[in-house]
Protein backbone atom coordinates (compact mmCIF):
# COMPACT_ATOMS: atom_id res chain seq x y z
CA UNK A 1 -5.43 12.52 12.90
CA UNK A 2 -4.97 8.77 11.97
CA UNK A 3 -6.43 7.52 9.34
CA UNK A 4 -8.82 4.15 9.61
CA UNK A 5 -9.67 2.25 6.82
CA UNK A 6 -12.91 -0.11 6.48
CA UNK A 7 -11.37 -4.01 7.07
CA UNK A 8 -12.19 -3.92 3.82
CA UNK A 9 -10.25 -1.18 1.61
CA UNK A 10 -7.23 -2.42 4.04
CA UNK A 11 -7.26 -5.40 2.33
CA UNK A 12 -7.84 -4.35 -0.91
CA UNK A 13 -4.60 -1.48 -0.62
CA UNK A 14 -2.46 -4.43 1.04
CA UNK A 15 0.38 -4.52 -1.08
CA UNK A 16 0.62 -8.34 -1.50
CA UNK A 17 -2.67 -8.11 -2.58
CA UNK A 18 -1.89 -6.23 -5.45
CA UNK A 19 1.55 -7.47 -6.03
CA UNK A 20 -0.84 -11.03 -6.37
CA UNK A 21 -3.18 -8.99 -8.76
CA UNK A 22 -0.21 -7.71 -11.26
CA UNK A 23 1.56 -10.97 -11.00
CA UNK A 24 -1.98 -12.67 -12.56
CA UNK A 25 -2.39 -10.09 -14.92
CA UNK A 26 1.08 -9.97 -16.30
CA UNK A 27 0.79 -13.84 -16.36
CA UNK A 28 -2.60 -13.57 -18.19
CA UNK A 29 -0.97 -11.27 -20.75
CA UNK A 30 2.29 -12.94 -21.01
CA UNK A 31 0.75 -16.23 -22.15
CA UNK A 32 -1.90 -14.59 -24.59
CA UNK A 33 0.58 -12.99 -26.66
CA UNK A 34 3.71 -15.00 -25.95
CA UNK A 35 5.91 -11.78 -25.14
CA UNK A 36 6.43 -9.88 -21.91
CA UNK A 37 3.87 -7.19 -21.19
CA UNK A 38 4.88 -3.63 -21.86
CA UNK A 39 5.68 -1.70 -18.36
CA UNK A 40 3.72 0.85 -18.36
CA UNK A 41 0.30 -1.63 -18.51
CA UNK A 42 1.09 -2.60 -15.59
CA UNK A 43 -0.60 1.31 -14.37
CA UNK A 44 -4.05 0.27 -16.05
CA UNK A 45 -4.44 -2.76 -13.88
CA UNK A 46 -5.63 -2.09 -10.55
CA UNK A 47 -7.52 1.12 -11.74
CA UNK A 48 -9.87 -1.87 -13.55
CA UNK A 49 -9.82 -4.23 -11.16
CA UNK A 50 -10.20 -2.68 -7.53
CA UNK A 51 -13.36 -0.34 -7.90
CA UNK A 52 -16.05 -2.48 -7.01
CA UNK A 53 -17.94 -0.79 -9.81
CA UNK A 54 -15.99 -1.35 -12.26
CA UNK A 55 -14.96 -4.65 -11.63
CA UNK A 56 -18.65 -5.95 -11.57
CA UNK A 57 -19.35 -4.58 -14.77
CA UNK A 58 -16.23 -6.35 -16.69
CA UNK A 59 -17.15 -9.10 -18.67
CA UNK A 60 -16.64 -12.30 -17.67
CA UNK A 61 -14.33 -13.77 -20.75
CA UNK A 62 -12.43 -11.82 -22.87
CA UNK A 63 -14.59 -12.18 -25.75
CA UNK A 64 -15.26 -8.53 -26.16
CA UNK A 65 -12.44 -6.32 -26.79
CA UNK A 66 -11.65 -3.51 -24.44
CA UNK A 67 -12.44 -0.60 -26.75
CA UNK A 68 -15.89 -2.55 -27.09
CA UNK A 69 -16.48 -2.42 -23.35
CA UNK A 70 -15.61 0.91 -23.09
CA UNK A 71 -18.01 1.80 -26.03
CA UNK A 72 -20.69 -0.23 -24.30
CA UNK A 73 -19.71 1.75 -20.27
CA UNK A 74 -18.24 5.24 -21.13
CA UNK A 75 -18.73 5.89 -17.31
CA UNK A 76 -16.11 3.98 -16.70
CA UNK A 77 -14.06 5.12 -19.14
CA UNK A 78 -14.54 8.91 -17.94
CA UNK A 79 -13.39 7.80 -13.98
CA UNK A 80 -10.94 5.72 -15.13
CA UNK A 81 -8.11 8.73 -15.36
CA UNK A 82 -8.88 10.15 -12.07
CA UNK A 83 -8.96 6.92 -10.63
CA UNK A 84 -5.40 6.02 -12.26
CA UNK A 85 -3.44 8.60 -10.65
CA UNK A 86 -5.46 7.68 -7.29
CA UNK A 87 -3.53 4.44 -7.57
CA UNK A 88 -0.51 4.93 -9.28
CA UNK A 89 1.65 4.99 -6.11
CA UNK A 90 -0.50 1.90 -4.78
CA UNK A 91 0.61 0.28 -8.03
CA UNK A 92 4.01 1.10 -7.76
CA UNK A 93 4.24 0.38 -4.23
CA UNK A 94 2.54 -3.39 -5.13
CA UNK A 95 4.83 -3.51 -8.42
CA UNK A 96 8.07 -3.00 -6.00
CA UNK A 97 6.30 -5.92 -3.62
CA UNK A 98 6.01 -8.35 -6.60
CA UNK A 99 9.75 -7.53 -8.06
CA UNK A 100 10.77 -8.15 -4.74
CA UNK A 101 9.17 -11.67 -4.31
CA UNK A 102 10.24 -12.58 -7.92
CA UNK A 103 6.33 -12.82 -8.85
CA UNK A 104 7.31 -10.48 -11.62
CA UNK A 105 10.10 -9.75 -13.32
CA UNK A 106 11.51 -6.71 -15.25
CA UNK A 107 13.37 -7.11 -18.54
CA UNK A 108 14.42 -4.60 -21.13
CA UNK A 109 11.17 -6.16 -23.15
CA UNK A 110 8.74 -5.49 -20.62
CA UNK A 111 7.49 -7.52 -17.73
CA UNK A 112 6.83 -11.22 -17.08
CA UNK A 113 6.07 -13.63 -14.76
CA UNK A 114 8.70 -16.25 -14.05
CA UNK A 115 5.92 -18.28 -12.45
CA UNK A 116 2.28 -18.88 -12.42
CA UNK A 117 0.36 -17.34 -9.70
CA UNK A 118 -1.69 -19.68 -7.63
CA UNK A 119 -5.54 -19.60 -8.10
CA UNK A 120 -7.35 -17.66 -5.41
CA UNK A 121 -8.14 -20.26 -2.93
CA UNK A 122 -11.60 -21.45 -1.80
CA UNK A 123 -10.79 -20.12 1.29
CA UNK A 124 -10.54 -16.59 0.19
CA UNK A 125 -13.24 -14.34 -0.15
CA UNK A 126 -15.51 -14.20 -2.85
CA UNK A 127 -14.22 -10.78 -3.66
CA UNK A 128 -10.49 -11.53 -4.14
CA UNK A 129 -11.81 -14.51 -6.68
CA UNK A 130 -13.12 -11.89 -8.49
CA UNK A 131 -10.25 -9.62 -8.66
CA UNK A 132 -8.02 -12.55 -9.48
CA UNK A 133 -9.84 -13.71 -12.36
CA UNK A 134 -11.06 -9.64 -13.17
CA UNK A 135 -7.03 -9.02 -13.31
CA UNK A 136 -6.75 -12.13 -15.90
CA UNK A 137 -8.85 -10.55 -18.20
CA UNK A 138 -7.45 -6.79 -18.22
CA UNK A 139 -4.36 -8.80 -18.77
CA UNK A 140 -5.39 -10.64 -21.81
CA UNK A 141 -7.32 -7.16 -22.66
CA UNK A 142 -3.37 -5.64 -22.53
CA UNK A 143 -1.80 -7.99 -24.62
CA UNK A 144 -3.81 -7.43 -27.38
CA UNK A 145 -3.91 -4.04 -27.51
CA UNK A 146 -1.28 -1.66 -28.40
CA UNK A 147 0.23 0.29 -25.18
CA UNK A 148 -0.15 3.79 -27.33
CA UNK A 149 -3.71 2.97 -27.83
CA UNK A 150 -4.90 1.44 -24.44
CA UNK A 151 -3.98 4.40 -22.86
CA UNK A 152 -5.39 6.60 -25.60
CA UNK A 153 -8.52 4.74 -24.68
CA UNK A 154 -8.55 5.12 -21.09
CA UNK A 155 -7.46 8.98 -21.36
CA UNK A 156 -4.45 8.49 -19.19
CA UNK A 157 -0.62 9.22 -20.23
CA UNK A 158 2.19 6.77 -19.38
């Protein structure tokens, strides 16, 4: 039986599209803390970013902390496992994509960014805006935070 996706969800799971999504995050958190972002952030990305119900509930600017917001939405907190093994291949898959185009690089200090992504255009949907600048802020959320503890937070092992 093949299996057809919703226009939608393709474009979402498209690869690129994620690779784009890490590549902003990991640029995000690269220039908040001045360091490369630990590797294994990179999992918590997408899992905050790509359900729609999630993503419309993350603030705006990074002026709460992420263990605030998860205070203030503990539903999110208690899908966010499940929905991290969901897309840990996704993420590696888009993590490969993004290595590949040099949109991220891997040291032995964690990852970076050797360039700045481009904004989301004006042509793009008002959705992938929203990821972009969603993926940002989980980015600045990660550099912040302690690895050990974000996933503590999140209930998810490395």
């Amino acid at each position: 039986m093949t299996n057809h996706r919703v226009p939608e969800a393709q474009a979402l799971l498209n690869t690129a599209f994620g690779a784009y999504l890490l590549a902003t995050s990991v640029h995000a958190a690269t220039k908040k803390a001045g360091r490369p972002l630990a590797w294994p952030c990179i999992f918590l990305v997408l899992p905050f970013v790509l359900p729609a119900d999630t993503r419309n509930d993350l603030p705006t600017q990074s002026v709460h902390s992420m263990s605030a917001w998860l205070t203030e939405h503990p539903q999110h907190q208690a899908a966010f496992a499940e929905r991290a093994v969901v897309l840990t291949e996704y993420t590696r898959a888009s993590l490969r994509t993004a290595v590949r185009h040099r949109a991220i690089d891997v040291t032995s200090s964690g990852l970076r960014c050797p360039r700045a992504p481009r904004s989301a255009s004006a042509a793009a949907s008002e959705e992938v805006t929203e990821c972009a600048r969603r993926a940002g802020l989980v980015g600045r959320w990660l550099a912040v935070v302690e690895p050990a503890l974000a996933f503590t937070l999140l209930g998810v092992r490395p």
